[in-house]
C-alpha atoms as a PDB file:
ATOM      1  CA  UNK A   1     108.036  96.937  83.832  1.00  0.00           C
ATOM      2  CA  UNK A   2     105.865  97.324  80.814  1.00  0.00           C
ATOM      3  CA  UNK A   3     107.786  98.728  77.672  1.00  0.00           C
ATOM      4  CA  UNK A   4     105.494 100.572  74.926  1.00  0.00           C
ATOM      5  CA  UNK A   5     105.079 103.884  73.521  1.00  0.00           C
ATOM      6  CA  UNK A   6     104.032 106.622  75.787  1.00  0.00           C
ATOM      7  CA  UNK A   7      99.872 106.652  75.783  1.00  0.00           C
ATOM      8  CA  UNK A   8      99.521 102.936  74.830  1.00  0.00           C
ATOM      9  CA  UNK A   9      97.124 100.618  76.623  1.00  0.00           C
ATOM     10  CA  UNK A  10      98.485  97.518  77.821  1.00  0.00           C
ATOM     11  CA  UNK A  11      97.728  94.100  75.548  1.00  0.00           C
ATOM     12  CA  UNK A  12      94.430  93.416  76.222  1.00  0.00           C
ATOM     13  CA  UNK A  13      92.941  96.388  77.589  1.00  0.00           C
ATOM     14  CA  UNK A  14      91.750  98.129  74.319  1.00  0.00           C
ATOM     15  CA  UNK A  15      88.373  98.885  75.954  1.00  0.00           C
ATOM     16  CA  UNK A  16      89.479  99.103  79.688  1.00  0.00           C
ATOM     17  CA  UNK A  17      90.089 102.331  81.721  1.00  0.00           C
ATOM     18  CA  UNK A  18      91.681 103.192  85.088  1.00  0.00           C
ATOM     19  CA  UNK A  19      89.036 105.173  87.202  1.00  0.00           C
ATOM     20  CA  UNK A  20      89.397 106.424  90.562  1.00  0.00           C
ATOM     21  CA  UNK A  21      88.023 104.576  93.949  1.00  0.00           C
ATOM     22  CA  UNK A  22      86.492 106.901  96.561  1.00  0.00           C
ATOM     23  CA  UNK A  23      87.654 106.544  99.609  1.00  0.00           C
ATOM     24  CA  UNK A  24      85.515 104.313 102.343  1.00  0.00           C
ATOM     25  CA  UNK A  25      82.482 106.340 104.470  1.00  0.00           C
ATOM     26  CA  UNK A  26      84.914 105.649 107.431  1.00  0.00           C
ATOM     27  CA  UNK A  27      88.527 106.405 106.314  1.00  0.00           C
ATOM     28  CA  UNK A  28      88.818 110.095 108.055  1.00  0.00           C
ATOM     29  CA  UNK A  29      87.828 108.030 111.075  1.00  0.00           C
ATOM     30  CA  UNK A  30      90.038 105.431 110.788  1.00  0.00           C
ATOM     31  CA  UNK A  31      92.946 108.292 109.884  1.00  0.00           C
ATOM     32  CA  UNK A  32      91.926 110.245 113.285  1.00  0.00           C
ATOM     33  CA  UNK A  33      92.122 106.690 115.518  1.00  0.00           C
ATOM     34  CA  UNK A  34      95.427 106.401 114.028  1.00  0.00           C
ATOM     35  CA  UNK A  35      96.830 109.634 115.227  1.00  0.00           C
ATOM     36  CA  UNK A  36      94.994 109.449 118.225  1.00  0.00           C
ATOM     37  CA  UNK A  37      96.779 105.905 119.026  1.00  0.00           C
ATOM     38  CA  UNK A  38     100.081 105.395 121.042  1.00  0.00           C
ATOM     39  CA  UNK A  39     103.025 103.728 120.246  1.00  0.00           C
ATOM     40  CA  UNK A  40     102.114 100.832 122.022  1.00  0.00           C
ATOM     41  CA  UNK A  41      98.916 100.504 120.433  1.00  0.00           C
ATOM     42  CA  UNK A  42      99.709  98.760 117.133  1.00  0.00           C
ATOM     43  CA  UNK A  43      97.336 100.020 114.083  1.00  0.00           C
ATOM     44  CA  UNK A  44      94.122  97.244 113.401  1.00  0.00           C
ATOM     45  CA  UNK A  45      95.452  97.036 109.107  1.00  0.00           C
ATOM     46  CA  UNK A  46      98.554  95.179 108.585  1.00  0.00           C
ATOM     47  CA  UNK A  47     100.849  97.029 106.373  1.00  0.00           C
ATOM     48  CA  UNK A  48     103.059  94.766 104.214  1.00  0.00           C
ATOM     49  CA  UNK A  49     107.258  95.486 103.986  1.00  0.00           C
ATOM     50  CA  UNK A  50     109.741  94.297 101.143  1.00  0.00           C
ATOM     51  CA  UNK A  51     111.512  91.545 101.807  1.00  0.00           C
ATOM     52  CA  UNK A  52     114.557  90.924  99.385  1.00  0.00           C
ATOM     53  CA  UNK A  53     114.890  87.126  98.575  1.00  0.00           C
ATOM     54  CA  UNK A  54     117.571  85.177  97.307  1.00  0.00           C
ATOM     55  CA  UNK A  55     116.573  81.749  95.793  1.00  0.00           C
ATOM     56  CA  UNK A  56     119.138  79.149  94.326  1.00  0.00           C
ATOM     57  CA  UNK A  57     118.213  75.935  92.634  1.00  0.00           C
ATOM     58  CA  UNK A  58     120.404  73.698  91.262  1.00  0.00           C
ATOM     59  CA  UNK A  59     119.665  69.896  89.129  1.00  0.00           C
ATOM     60  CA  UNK A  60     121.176  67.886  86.076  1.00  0.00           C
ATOM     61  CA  UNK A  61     123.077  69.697  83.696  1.00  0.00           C
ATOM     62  CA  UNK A  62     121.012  71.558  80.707  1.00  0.00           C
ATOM     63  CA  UNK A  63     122.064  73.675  77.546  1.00  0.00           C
ATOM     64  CA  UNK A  64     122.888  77.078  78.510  1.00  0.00           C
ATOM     65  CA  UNK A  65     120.676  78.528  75.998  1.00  0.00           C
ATOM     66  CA  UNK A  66     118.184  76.872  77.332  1.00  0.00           C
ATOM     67  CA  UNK A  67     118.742  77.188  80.787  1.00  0.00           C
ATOM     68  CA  UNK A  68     119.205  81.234  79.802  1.00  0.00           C
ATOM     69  CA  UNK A  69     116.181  81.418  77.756  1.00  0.00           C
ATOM     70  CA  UNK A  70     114.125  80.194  80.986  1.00  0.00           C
ATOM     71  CA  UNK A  71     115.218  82.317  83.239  1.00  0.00           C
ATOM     72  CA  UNK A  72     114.508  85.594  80.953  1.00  0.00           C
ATOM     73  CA  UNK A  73     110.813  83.796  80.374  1.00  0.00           C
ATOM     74  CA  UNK A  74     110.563  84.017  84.342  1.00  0.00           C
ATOM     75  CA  UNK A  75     111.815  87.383  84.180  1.00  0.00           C
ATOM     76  CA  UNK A  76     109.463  88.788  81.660  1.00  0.00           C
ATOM     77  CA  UNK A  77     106.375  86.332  83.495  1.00  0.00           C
ATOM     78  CA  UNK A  78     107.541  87.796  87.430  1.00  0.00           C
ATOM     79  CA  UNK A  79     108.510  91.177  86.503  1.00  0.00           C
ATOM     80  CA  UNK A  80     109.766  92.215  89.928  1.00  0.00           C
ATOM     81  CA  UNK A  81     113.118  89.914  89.650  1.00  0.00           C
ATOM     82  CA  UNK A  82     115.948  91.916  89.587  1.00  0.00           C
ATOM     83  CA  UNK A  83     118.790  89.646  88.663  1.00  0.00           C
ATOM     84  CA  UNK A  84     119.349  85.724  87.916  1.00  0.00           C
ATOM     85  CA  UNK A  85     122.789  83.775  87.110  1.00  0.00           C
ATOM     86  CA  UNK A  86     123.174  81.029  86.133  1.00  0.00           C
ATOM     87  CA  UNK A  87     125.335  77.862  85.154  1.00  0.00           C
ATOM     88  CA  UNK A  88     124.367  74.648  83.347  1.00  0.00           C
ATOM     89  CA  UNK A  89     123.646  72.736  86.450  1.00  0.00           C
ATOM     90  CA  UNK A  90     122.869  75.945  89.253  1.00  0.00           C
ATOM     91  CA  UNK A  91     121.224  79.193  89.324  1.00  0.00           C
ATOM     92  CA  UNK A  92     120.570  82.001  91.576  1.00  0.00           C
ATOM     93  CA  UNK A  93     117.677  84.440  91.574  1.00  0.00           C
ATOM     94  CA  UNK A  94     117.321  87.675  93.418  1.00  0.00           C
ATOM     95  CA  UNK A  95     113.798  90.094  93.811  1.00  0.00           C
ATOM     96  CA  UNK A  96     111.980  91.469  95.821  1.00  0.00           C
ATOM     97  CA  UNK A  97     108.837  90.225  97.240  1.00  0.00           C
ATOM     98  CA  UNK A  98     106.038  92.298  99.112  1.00  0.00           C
ATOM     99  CA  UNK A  99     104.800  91.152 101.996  1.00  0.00           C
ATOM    100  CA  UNK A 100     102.885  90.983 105.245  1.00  0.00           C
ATOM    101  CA  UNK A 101     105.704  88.830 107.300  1.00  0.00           C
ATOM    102  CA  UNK A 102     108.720  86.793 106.518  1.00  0.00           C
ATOM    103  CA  UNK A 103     106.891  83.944 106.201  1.00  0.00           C
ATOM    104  CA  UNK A 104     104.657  85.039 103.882  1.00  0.00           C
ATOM    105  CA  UNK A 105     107.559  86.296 102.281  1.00  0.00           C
ATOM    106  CA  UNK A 106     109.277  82.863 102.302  1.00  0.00           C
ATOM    107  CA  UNK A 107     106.071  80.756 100.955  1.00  0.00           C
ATOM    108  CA  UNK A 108     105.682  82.814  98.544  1.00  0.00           C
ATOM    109  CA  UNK A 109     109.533  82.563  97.247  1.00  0.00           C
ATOM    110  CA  UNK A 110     109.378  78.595  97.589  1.00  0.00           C
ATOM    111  CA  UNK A 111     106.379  78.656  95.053  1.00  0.00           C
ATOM    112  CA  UNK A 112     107.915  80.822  92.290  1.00  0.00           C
ATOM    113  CA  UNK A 113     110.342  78.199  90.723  1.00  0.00           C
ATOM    114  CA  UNK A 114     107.423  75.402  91.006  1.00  0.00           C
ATOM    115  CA  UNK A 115     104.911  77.670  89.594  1.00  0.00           C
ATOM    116  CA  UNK A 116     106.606  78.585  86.394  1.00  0.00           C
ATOM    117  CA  UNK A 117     108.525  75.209  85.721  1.00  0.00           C
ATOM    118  CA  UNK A 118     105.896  74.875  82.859  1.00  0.00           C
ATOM    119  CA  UNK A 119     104.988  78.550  81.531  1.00  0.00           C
ATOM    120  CA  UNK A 120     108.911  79.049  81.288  1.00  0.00           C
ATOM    121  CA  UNK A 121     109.825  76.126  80.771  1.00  0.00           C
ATOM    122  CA  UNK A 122     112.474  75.865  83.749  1.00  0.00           C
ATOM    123  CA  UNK A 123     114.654  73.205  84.293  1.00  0.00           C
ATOM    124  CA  UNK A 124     113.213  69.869  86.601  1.00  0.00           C
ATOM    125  CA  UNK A 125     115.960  71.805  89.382  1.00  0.00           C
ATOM    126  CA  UNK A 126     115.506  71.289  93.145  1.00  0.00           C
ATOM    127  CA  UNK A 127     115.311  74.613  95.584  1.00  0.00           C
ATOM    128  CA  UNK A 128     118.597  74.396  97.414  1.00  0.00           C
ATOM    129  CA  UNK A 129     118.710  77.432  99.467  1.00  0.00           C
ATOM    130  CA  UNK A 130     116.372  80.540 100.210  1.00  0.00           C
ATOM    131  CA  UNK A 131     117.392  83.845 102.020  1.00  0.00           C
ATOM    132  CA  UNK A 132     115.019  86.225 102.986  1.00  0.00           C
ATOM    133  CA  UNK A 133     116.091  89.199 105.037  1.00  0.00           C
ATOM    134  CA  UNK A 134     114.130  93.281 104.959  1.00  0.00           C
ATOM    135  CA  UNK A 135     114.910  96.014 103.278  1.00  0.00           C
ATOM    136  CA  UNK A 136     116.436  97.772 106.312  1.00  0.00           C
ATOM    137  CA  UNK A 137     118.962  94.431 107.218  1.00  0.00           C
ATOM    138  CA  UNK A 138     119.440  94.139 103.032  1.00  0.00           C
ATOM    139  CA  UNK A 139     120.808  97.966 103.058  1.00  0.00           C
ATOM    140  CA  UNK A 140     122.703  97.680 105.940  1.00  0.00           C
ATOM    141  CA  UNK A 141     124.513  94.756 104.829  1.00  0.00           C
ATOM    142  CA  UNK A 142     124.967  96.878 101.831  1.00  0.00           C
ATOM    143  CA  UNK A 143     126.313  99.692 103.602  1.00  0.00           C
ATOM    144  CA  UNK A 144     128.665  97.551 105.813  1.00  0.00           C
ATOM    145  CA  UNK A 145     130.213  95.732 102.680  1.00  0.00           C
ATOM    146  CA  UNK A 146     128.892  92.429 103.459  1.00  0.00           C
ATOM    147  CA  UNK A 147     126.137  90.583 101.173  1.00  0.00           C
ATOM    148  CA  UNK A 148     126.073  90.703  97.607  1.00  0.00           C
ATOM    149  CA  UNK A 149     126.318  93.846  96.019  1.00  0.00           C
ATOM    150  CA  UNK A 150     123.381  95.777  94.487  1.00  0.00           C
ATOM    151  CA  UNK A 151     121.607  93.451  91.995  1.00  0.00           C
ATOM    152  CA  UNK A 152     123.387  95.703  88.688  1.00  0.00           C
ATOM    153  CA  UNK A 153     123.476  95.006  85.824  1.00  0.00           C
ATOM    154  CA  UNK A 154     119.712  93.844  86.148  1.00  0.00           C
ATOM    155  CA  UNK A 155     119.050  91.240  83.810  1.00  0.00           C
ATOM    156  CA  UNK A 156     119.608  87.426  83.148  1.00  0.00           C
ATOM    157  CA  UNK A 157     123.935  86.480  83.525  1.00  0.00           C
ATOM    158  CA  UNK A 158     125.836  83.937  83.339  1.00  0.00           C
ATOM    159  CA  UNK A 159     128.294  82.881  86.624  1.00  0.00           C
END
């Protein structure tokens, strides 16, 4: 989420513009093989889902500043977390991730923590457990009472 006065160009764009992309010579075709096709006919594009992921990493002990001050880099550098807490030895991070497959969906989550450990300065923690599940099993769970409860306040909290 980018916060700046209504009108205002993102950092770095002073000179860039958003312009509209035509659609391809054959996307009516491609929209009439679709409704033409049965349900056992599965569409030739792949169409990518949202996959909610829960990652928790946990090492030696660090400052709590320091450990929060990490996590809200990450949140400001991956701007699709919804919620991390943490501890001075633990934390737990949840978003969600768009993709293809659950694997893709998984890889992608195993990455993140690695991946910023420098530009956020992260603690050296290990990956210690992963859960991804869809958006249809992640609001039934919701719905049933089970799981964790909607990722509210969103934002960086302690345990």
């Amino acid at each position: 989420m980018r916060r700046a006065r209504p009108g205002a160009l993102p950092r770095g764009t002073a000179e860039r513009a958003l312009t509209s992309v035509e659609a391809g010579a054959d996307f009516d075709q491609y929209e009439q093989d679709l409704s033409e096709q049965t349900d056992e006919t599965p569409p030739d594009r792949e169409v990518s889902k949202l996959w909610h992921i829960t990652l928790s990493v946990s090492g030696a002990e660090a400052p709590l500043k320091e450990v929060r001050r990490a996590l809200e880099q990450l949140a400001h550098d991956h701007p699709f977390l919804l919620t991390s807490r943490y501890a001075n030895d633990h934390a737990e991070i949840r978003y969600w991730e768009e993709a293809r497959d659950l694997h893709d969906a998984a890889a992608v989550a195993l990455r993140l923590w690695g991946e910023h450990r420098q530009t956020a300065k992260l603690p050296p923690w290990e990956i210690v457990g992963l859960e991804v599940i869809d958006r249809e099993t992640y609001h039934q769970r919701i719905a049933e009472g089970y799981g964790p409860p909607p990722a509210a306040p969103v934002g960086v909290h302690p345990y």
